[in-house]
Protein backbone atom coordinates (compact mmCIF):
# COMPACT_ATOMS: atom_id res chain seq x y z
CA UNK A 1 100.32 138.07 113.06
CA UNK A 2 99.68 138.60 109.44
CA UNK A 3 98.37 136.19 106.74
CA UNK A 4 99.71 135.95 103.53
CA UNK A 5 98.69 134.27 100.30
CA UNK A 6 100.11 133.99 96.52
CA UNK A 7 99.07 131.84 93.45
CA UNK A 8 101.08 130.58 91.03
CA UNK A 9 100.24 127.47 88.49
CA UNK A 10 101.73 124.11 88.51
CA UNK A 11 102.33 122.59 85.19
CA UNK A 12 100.68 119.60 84.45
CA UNK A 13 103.83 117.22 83.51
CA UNK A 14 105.30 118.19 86.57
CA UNK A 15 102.44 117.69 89.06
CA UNK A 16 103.52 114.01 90.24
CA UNK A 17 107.13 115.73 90.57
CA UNK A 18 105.59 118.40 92.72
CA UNK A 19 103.15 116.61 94.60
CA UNK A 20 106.26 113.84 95.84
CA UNK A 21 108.54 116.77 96.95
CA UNK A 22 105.48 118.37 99.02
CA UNK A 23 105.19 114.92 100.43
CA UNK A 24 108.09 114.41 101.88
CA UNK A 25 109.74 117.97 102.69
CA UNK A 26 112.78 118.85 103.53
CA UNK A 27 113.95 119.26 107.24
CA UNK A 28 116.22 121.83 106.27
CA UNK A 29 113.65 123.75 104.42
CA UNK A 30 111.14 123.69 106.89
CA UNK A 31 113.59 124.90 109.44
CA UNK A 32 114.29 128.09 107.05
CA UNK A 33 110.91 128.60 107.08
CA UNK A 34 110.13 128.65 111.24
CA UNK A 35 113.29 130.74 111.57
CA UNK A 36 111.84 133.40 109.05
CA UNK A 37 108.51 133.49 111.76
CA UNK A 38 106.46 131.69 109.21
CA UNK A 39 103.87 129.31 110.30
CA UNK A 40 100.65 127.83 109.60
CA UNK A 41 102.18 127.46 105.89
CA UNK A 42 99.49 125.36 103.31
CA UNK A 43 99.68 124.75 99.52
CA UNK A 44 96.62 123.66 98.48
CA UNK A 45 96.05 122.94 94.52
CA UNK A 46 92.31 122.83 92.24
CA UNK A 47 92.64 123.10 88.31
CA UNK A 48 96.07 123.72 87.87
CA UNK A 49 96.16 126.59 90.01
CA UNK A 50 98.58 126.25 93.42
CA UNK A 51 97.22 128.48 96.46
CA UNK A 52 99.33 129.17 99.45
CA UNK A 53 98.87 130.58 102.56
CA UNK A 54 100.62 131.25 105.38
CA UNK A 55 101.07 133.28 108.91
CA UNK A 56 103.78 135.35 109.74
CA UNK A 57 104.72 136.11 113.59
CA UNK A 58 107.55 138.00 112.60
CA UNK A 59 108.67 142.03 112.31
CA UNK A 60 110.30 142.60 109.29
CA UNK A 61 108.44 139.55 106.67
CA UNK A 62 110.97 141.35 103.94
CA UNK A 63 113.91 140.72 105.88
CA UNK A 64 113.02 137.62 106.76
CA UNK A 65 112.02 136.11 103.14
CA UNK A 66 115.42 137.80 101.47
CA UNK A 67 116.76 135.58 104.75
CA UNK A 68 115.25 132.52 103.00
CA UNK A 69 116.40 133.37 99.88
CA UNK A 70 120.06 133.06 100.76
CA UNK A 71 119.40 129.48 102.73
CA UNK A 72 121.86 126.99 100.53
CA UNK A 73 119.08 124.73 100.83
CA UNK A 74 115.93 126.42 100.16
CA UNK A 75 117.58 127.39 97.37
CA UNK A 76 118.27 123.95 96.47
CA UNK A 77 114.95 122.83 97.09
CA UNK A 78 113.61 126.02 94.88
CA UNK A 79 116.17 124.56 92.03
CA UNK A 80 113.75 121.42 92.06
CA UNK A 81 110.23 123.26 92.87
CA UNK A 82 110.39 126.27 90.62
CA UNK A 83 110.46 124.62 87.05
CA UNK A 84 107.13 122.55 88.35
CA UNK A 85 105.30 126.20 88.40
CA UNK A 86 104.26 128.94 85.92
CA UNK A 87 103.76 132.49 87.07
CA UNK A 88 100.33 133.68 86.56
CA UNK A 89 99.55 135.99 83.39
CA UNK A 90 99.06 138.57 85.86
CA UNK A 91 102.21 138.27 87.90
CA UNK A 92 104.85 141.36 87.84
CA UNK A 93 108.29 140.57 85.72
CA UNK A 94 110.56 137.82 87.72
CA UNK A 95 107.57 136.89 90.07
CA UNK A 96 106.64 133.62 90.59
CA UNK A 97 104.04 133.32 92.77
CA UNK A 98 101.59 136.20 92.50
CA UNK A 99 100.63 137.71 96.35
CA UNK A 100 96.86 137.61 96.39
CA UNK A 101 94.82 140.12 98.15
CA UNK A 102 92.87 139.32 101.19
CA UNK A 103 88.99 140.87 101.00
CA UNK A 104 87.59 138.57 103.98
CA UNK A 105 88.53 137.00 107.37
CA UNK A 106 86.92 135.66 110.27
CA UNK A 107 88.26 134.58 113.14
């Protein structure tokens, strides 16, 4: 299994937007997700700054996020999510959320 987090920020004007798609997610979308061997999958947000992590159970996590990527509705669903968020300062040209690097775990 391997853990994975990113950051990204959520604009403020679109946090009521973001927060009511979160709330009620799509089927479909969560579907794309278990397929790609992704579990365990939280957003959590503090000061304008979204955090996600999530566990993959999977062999090829590439693979099976460019597999997400071509999902009509994930893509869909991104078409509604992605203009709520603002890549970080940091983030490398076209990304969105920024992978974050893990320094500690305890099981």
């Amino acid at each position: 299994m391997e853990r994975h987090a990113a950051l990204v920020r959520l604009r403020p004007e679109k946090e009521a937007e973001y927060r009511a798609l979160h709330a009620a997610a799509w089927p479909g979308v969560l579907a794309a997700l278990k397929r790609a061997h992704i579990g365990n999958y939280s957003i959590f947000l503090r000061d304008g700054l979204l955090f996600s992590y999530l566990e993959y159970t999977g062999d090829d996590y590439a693979a099976d996020t460019a597999a997400i990527a071509t999902d009509p509705t994930s893509q869909h669903w991104w078409a509604l999510t992605d203009p709520c968020q603002q890549p970080l300062d940091t983030a490398v040209d076209g990304q969105l959320w920024a992978s974050a690097e893990e320094i500690f775990h305890l099981d």
